[in-house]
Protein backbone atom coordinates (compact mmCIF):
# COMPACT_ATOMS: atom_id res chain seq x y z
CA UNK A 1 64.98 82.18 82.19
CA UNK A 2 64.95 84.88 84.90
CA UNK A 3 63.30 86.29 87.48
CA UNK A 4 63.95 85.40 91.32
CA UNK A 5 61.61 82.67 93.59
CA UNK A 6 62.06 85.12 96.38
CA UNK A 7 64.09 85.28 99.25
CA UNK A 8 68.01 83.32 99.09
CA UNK A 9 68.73 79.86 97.76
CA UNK A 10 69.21 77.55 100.87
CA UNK A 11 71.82 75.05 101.21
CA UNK A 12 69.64 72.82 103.14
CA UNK A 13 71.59 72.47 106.37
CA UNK A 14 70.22 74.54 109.13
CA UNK A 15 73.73 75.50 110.30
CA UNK A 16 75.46 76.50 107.36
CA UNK A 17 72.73 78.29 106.10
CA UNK A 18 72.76 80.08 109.67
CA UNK A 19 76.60 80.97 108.74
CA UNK A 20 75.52 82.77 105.41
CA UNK A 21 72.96 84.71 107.09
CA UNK A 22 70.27 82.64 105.03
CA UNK A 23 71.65 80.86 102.08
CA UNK A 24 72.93 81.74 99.01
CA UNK A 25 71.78 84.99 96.61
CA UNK A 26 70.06 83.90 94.13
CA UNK A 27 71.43 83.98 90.11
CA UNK A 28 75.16 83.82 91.32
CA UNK A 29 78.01 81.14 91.29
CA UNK A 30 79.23 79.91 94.16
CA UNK A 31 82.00 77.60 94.90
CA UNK A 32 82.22 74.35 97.24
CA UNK A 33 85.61 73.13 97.38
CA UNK A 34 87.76 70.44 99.78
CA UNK A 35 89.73 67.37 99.29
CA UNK A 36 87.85 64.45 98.64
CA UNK A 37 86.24 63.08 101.40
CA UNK A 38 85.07 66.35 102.99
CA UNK A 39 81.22 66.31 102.59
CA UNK A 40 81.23 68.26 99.25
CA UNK A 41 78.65 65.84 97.10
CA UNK A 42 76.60 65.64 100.20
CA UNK A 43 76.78 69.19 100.80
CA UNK A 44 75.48 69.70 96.79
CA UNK A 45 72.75 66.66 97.26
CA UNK A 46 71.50 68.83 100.17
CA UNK A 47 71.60 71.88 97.71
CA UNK A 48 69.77 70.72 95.22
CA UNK A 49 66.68 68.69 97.69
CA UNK A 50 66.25 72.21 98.77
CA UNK A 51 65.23 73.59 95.80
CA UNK A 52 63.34 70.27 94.83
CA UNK A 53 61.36 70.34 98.38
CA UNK A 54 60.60 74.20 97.18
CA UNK A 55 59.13 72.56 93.93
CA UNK A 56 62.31 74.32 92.11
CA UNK A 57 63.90 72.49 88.91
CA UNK A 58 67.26 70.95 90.15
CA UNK A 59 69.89 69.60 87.99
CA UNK A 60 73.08 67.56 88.85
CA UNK A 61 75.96 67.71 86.06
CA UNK A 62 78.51 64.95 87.38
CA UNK A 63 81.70 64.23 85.41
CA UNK A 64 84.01 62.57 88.12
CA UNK A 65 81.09 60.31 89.41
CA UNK A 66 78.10 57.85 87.70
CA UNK A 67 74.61 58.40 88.59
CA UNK A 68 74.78 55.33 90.03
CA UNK A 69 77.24 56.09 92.83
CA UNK A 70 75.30 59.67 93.28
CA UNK A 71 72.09 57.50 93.93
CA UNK A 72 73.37 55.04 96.11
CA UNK A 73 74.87 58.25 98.38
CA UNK A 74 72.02 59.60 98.71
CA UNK A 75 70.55 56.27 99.44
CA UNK A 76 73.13 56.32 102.42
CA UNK A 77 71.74 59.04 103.94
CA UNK A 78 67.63 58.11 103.20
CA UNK A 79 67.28 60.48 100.46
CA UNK A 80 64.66 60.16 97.45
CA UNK A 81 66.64 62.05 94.16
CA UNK A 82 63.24 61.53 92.54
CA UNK A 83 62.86 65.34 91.86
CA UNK A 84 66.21 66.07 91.25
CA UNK A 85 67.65 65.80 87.70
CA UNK A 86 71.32 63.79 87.07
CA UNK A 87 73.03 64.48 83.80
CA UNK A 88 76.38 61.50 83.93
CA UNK A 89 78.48 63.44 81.23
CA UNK A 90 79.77 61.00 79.14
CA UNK A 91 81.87 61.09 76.21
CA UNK A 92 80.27 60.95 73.45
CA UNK A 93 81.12 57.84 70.50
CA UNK A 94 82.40 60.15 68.05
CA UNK A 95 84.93 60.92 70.20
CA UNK A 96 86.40 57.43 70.94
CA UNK A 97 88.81 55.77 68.50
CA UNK A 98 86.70 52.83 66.81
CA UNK A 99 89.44 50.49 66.85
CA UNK A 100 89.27 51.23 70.69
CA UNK A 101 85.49 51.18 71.85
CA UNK A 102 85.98 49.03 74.50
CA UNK A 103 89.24 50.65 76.21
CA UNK A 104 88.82 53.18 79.39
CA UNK A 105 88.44 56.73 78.53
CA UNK A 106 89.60 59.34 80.92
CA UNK A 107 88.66 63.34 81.04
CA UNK A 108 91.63 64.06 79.07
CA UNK A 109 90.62 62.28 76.00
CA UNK A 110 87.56 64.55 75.73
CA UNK A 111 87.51 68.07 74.12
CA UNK A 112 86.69 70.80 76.77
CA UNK A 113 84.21 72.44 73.23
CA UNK A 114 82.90 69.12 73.35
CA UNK A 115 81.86 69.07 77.03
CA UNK A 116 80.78 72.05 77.37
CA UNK A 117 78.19 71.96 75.04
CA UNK A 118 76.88 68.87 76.54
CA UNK A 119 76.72 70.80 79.97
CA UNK A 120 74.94 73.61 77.99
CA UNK A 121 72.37 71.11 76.17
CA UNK A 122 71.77 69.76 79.91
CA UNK A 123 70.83 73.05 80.92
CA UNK A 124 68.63 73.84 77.88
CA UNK A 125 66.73 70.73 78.40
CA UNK A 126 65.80 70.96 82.04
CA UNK A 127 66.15 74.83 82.67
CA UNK A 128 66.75 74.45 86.29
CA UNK A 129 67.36 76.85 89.40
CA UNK A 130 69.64 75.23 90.41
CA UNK A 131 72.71 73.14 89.15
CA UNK A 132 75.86 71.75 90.33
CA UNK A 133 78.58 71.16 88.24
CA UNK A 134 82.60 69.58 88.55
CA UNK A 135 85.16 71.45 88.55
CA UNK A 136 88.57 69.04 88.46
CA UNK A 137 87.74 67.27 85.00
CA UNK A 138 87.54 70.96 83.60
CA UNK A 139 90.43 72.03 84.83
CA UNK A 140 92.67 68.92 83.09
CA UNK A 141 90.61 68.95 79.93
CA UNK A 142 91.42 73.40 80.03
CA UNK A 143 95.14 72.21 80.49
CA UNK A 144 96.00 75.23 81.12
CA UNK A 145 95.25 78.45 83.20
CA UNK A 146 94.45 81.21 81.54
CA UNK A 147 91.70 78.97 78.80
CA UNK A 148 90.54 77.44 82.14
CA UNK A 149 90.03 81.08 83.43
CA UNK A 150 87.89 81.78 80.35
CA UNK A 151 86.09 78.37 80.24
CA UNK A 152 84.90 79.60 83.87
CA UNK A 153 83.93 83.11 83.03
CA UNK A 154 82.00 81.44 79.92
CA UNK A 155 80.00 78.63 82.07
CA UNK A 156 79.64 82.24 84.97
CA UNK A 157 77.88 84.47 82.35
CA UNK A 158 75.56 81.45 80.33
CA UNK A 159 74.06 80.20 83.83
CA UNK A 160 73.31 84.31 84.99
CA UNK A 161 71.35 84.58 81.60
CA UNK A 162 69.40 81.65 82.48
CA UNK A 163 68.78 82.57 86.09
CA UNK A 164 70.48 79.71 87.94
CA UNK A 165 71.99 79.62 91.02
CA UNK A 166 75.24 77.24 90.71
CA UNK A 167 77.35 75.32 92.61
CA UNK A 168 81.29 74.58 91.12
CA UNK A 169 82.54 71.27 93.42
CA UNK A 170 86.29 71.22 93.37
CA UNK A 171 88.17 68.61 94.95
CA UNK A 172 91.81 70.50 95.06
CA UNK A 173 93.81 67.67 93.67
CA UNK A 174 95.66 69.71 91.86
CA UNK A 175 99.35 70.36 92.47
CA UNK A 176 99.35 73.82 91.96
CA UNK A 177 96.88 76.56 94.66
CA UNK A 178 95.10 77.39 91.78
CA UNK A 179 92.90 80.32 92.68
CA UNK A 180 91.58 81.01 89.45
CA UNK A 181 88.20 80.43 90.70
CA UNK A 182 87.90 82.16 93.88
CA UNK A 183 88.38 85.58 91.68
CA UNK A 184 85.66 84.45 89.40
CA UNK A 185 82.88 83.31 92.10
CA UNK A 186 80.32 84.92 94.17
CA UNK A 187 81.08 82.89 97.54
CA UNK A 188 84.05 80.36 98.32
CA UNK A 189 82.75 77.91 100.68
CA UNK A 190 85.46 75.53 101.89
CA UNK A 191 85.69 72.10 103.49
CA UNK A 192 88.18 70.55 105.58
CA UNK A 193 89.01 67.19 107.16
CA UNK A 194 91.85 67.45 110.19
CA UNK A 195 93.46 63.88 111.28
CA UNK A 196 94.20 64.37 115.46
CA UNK A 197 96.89 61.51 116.57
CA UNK A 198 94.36 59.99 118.55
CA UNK A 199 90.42 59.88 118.16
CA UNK A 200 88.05 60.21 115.15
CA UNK A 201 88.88 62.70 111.89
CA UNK A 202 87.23 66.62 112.53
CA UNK A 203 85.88 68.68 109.79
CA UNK A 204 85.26 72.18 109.80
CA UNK A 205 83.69 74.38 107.14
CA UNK A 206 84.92 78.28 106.09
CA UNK A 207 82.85 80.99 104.34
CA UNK A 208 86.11 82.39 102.19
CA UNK A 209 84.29 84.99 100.76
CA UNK A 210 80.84 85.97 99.98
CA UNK A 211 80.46 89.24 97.79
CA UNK A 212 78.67 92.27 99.81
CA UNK A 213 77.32 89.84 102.19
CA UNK A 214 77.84 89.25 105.81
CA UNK A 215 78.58 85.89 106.91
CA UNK A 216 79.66 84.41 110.15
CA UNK A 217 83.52 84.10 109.90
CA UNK A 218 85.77 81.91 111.29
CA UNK A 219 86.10 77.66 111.14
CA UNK A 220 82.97 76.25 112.23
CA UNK A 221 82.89 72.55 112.91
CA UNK A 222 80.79 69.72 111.29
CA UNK A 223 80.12 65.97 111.04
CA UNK A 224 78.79 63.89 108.27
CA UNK A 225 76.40 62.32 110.12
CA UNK A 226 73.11 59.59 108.42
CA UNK A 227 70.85 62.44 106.94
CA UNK A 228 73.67 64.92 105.52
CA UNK A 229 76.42 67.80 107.45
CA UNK A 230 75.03 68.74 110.63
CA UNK A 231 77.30 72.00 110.88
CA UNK A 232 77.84 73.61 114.22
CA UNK A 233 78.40 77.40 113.79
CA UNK A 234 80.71 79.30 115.80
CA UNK A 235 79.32 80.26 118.95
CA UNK A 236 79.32 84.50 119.52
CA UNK A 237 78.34 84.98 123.33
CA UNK A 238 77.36 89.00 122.17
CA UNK A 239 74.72 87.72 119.90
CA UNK A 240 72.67 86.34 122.93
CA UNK A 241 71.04 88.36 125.33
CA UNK A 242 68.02 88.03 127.70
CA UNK A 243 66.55 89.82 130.69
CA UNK A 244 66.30 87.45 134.01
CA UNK A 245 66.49 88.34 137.63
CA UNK A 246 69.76 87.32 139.41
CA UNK A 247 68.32 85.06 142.88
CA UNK A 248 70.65 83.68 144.29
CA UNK A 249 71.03 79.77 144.43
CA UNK A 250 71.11 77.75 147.35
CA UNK A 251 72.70 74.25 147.29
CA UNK A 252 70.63 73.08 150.04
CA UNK A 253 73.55 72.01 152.26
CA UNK A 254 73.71 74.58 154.91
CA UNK A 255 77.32 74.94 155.21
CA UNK A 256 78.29 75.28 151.80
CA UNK A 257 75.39 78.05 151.69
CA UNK A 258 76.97 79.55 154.43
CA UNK A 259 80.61 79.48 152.85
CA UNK A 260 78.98 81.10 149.85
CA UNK A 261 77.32 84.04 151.71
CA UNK A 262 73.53 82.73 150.50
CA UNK A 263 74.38 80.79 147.56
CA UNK A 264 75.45 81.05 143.88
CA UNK A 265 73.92 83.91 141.40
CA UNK A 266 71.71 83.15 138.67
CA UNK A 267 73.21 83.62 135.66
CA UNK A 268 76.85 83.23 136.78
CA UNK A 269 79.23 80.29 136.76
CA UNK A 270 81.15 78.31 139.55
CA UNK A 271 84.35 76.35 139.47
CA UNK A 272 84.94 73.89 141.48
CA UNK A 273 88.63 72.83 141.83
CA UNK A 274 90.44 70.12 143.25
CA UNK A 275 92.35 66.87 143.26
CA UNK A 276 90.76 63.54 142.32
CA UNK A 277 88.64 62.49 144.66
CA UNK A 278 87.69 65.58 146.99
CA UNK A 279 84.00 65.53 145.73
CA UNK A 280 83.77 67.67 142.91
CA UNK A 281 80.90 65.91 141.06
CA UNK A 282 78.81 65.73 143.83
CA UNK A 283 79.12 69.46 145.15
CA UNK A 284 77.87 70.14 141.96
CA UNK A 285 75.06 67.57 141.74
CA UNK A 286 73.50 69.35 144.84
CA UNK A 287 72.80 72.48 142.88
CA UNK A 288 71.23 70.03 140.47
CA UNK A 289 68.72 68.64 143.13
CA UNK A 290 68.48 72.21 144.69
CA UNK A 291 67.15 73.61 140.74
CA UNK A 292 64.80 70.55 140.43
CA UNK A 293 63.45 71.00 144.08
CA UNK A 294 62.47 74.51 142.50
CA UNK A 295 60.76 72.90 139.62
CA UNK A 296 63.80 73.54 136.95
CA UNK A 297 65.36 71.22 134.90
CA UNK A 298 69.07 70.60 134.92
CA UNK A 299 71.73 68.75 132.81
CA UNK A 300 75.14 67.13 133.37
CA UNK A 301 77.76 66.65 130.50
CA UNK A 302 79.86 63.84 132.70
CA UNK A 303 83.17 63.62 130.38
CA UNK A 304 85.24 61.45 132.39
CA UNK A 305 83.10 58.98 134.63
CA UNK A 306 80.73 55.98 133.20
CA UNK A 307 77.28 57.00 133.45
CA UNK A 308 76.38 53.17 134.99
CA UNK A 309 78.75 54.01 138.02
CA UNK A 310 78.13 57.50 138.32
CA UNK A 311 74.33 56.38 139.29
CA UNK A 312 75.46 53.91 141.48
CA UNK A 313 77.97 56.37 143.37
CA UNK A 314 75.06 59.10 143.85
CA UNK A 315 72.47 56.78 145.07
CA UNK A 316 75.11 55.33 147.87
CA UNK A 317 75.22 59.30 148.68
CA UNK A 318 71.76 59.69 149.07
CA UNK A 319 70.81 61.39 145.68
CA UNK A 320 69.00 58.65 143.19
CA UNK A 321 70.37 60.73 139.78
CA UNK A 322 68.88 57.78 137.88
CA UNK A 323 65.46 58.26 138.70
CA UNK A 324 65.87 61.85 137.90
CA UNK A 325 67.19 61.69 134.66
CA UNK A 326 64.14 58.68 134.26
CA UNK A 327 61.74 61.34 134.65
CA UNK A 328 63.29 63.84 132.64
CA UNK A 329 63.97 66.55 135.61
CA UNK A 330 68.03 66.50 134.37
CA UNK A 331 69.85 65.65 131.24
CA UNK A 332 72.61 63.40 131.81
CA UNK A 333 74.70 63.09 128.85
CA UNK A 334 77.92 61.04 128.64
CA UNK A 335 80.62 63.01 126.45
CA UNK A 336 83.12 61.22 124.74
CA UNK A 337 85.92 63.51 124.26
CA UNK A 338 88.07 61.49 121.39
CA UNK A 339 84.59 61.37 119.19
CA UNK A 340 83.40 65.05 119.86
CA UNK A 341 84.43 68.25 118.70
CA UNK A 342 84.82 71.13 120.79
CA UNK A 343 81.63 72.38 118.30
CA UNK A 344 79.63 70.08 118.43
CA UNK A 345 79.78 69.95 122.27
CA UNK A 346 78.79 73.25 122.61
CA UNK A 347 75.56 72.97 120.30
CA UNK A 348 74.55 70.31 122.82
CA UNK A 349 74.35 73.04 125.71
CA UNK A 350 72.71 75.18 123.45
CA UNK A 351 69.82 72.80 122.84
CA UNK A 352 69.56 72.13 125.94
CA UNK A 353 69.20 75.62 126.85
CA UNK A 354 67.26 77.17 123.72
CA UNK A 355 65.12 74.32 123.03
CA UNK A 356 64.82 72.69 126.55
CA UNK A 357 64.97 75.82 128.91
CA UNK A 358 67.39 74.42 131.48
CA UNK A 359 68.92 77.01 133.70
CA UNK A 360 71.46 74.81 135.94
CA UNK A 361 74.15 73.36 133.55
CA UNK A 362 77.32 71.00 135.09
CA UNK A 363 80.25 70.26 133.20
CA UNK A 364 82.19 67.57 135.08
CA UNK A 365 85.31 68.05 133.84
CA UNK A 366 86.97 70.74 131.80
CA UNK A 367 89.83 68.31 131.97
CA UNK A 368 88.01 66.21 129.51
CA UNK A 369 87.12 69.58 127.65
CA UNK A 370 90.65 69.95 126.99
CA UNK A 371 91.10 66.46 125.71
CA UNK A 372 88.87 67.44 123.27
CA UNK A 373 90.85 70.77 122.09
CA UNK A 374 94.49 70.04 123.11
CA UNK A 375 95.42 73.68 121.98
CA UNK A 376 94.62 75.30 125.29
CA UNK A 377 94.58 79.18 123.75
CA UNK A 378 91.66 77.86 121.87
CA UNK A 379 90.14 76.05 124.30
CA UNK A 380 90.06 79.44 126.86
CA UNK A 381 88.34 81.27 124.23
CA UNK A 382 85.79 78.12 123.60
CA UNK A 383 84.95 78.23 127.48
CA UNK A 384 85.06 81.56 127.27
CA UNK A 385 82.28 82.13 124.42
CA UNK A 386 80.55 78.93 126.48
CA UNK A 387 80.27 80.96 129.68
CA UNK A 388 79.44 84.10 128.89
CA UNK A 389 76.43 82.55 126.39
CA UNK A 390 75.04 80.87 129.75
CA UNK A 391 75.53 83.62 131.85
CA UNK A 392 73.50 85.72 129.07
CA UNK A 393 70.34 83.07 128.90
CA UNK A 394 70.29 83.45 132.92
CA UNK A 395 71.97 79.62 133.22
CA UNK A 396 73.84 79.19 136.43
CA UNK A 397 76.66 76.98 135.05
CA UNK A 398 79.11 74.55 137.28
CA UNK A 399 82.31 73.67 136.10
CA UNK A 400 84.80 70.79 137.81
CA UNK A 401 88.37 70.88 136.92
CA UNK A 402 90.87 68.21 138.81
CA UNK A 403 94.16 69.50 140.00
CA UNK A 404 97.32 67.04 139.35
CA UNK A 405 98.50 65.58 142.57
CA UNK A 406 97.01 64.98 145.97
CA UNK A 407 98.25 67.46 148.38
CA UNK A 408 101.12 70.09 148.44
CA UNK A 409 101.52 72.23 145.49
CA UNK A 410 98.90 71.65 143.22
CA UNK A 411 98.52 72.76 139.36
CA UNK A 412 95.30 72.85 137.14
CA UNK A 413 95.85 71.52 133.61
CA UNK A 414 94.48 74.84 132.72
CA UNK A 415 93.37 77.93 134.26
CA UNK A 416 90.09 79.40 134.23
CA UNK A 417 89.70 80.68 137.04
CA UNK A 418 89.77 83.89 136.13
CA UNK A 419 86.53 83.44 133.99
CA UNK A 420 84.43 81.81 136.75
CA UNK A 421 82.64 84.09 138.90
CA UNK A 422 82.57 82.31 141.48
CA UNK A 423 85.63 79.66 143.18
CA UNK A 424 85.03 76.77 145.32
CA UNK A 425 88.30 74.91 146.25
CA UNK A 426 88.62 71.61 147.68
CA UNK A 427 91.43 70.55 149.52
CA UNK A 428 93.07 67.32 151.31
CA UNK A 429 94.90 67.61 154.82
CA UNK A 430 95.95 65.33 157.25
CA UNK A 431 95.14 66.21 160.99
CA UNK A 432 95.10 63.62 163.98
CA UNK A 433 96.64 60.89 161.89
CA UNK A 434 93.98 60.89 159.34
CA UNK A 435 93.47 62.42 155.76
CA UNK A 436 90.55 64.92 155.81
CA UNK A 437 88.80 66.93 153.79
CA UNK A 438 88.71 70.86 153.22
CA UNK A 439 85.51 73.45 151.55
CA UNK A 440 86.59 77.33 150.63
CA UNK A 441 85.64 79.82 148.75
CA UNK A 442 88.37 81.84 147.12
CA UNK A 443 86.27 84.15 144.72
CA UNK A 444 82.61 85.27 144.30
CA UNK A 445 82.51 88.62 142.35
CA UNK A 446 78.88 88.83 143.12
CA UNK A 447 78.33 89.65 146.64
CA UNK A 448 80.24 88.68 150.07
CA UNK A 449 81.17 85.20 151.20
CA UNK A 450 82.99 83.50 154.13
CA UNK A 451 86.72 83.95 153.74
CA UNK A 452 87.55 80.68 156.16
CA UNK A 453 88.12 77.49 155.38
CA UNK A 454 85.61 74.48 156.66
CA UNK A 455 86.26 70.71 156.69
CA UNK A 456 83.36 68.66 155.15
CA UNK A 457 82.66 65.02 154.63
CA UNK A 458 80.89 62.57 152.39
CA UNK A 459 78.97 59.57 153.76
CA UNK A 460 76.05 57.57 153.14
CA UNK A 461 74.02 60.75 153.82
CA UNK A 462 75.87 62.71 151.42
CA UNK A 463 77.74 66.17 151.74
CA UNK A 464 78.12 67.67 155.07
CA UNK A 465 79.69 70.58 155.89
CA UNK A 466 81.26 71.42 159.47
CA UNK A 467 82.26 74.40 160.87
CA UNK A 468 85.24 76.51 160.33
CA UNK A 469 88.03 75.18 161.19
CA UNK A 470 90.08 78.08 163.55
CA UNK A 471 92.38 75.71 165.07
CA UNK A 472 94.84 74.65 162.05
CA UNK A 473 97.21 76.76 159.69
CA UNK A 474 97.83 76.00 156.18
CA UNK A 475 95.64 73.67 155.30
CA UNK A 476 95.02 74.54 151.68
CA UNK A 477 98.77 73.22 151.33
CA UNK A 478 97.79 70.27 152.51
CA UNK A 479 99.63 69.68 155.82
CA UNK A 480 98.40 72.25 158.25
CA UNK A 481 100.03 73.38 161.53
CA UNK A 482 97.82 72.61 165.31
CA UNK A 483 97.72 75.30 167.00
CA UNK A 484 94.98 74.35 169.35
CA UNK A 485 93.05 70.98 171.05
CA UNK A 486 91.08 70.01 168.42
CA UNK A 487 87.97 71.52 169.03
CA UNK A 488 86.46 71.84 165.68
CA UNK A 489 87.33 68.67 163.98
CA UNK A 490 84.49 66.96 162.32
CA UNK A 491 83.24 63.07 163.32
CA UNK A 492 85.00 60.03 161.40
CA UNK A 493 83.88 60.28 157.92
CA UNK A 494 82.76 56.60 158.57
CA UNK A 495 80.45 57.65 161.07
């Protein structure tokens, strides 16, 4: 059989088939491999209801596992195998000792001729475009290299002559890094399973090698989720590109406008730093009702507070975040850092801002970020890709990161701010026996702002911002100097 359907061979899951640029060429062999547990029989099932959705013959050659376990997998994830051909290679009775016809046979007992002229009547019978096939039992029953080398190339060149496109699962049990294969096939695709210390397994997926193809290189991660891999490719900032006008953003409060010379730049990001507790979250919530006041839609990844008492705190503030999200004017999305990968988080924003068209995007906090990448050279070049994405689709993008300790010296448990474009810091300071709060701005690369330092307040009307404050010294450090009558103080905060 030859000739070509037209066009690549999909795999069936919109992200990995967005890593190889399509799918898979057509009349080649390609191999899956991982250790068991991986995705790789899902991966194939996916394969070959593909081809059986395209009305393509599909056939499943399984010598490791029974049709019956292949059905009830795809069962799992709410598949019909109706249109998709199983052949359970089984030893045939001439081969088992007749004294012995009830003992267990395993691969080894079965010629390697033997099988593969069952795997070759298989073929004949169904003629399909597609096959999988089992690599592991071959490679025992080959018992050694170089014949499994040759077995290989013999099962390479029979499926070209009859047009196939194949699939060689290998689970990498063996002892030895056999790479016998990876010489012989088309494409290496390979899956992998990571175990943190704490939280739930990852899994990422790597194009190997794909002959005189480009492919999106790089780990990209994935989850086995109820309806096969949902695969989460690698995020490439430079691939991304639209044309928008750059207004600039008010909050709405009119001294943190003021602070910010006008407001923040569409299409830029903002961090907001500071210790627990010096509203953060809700500096960055007013930019939320300031884009939905314009008729925008925002949304809110909140990685470290409950989304119950988050509403609860913002409607004692004034802002009723609930009713917003109710009617669908922001996303709120709780993140839970030990379940999600880095990945997966960031297709999340991208949905949100392909498929959804929301331009105002808060992350409240990269400290949870981090918990979910605990390698923090990684995690700079994750935010980095992140930001410069946003930036690129014209989404304004706030950030919160909470500084370890209350006053004094105080460290970030990472430092980006570098990458932000713009730098809010909020501060603690005690003046007139009381602990106060503090509102500057310490960077904004895109146009002037004020270079003093204000003291704001939260209440039961939410966020308001005084004027400077020209009568204290070192108050970023948290216990200032009085050098005047304090004129300039705000109210009590419980005022």
């Amino acid at each position: 059989m030859t000739g070509n359907t037209g066009g690549d061979a999909a795999m069936g899951i919109a992200g990995l088939d967005d890593i190889l640029m399509g799918g898979l060429e057509r009349e080649r062999v390609y191999l899956l491999e991982g250790s068991p547990g991986t995705g790789k029989t899902t991966a194939a099932i996916s394969f070959l209801l593909a081809g059986a959705a395209l009305g393509e013959k599909t056939l499943y050659i399984t010598l490791s596992e029974t049709e019956a376990e292949l059905r009830s997998t795809a069962k799992s994830h709410g598949w019909d195998l109706s249109g998709v051909d199983i052949f359970e290679l089984t030893p045939p009775e001439s081969l088992l000792d007749e004294q012995q016809q009830q003992s267990l046979l395993y691969s080894s007992d079965l010629e390697l001729g033997e099988t593969t002229r069952m795997i070759f009547d298989a073929v004949e019978r169904v003629v399909p475009r597609r096959v999988i096939d089992s690599l592991s039992e071959i490679r025992l029953l080959a018992q050694s290299s170089l014949r499994y080398r040759r077995q290989v190339l013999a099962l390479k060149h029979y499926f070209a002559r009859h047009g196939a496109t194949v699939l060689l699962l290998d689970d990498l049990t063996t002892e030895s890094l056999d790479k016998t294969v990876h010489s012989v096939a088309h494409g290496v695709i390979r899956l992998e399973e990571l175990s943190p210390e704490y939280g739930a397994e990852r899994r990422r997926v790597r194009v190997i090698k794909y002959r005189a193809r480009k492919f999106r290189g790089g780990f990209h991660d994935f989850t086995i989720r109820t309806g096969g891999l949902e695969v989460y490719p690698r995020l490439v900032s430079a691939e991304h590109k639209v044309i928008f006008r750059r207004d600039r953003l008010a909050s709405g409060v009119s001294g943190l406008d003021g602070l910010l010379g006008g407001g923040v730049e569409r299409g830029s990001s903002c961090l907001i730093l500071g210790p627990a507790g010096t509203g953060k979250s809700l500096v960055a919530l007013y930019f939320i009702v300031s884009a939905i006041a314009r008729g925008e839609k925002a949304a809110l990844f909140a990685f470290d507070e409950e989304l119950g008492l988050l509403f609860d705190r913002t409607l004692a503030m004034g802002i009723d975040l609930r009713a917003l999200a109710e009617k669908g004017d922001v996303i709120v999305q709780q993140v839970d850092a030990a379940e999600l990968s880095p990945g997966e988080f960031t297709a999340q924003v991208r949905d949100c801002v392909d498929a959804k068209g929301i331009k105002t995007v808060v992350i409240d906090s990269l400290n949870g970020y981090q918990a979910a990448m605990p390698e923090e050279n990684f995690l700079l070049l994750h935010i980095h890709e992140l930001l410069q994405y946003l930036n690129r689709q014209g989404a304004t993008t706030f950030l919160t990161v909470a500084q370890h300790g209350l006053v004094g010296d105080l460290k970030a448990p990472v430092d980006v701010t570098y990458l932000a474009d713009t730098v809010i810091l909020l501060r603690y300071f005690e003046a007139v026996g009381e602990v106060r709060r503090a509102i500057s701005v310490i960077k904004k690369r895109a146009g002037p702002h004020e270079k003093t330092i204000r003291e704001f307040s939260i209440g039961g009307q939410g966020l308001d911002v005084g004027p400077p404050l020209t009568n204290f010294h070192g108050v970023l450090r948290g216990v200032p100097n009085f050098v005047g009558d304090g004129v300039g103080l705000m109210g009590d905060d419980s005022a």
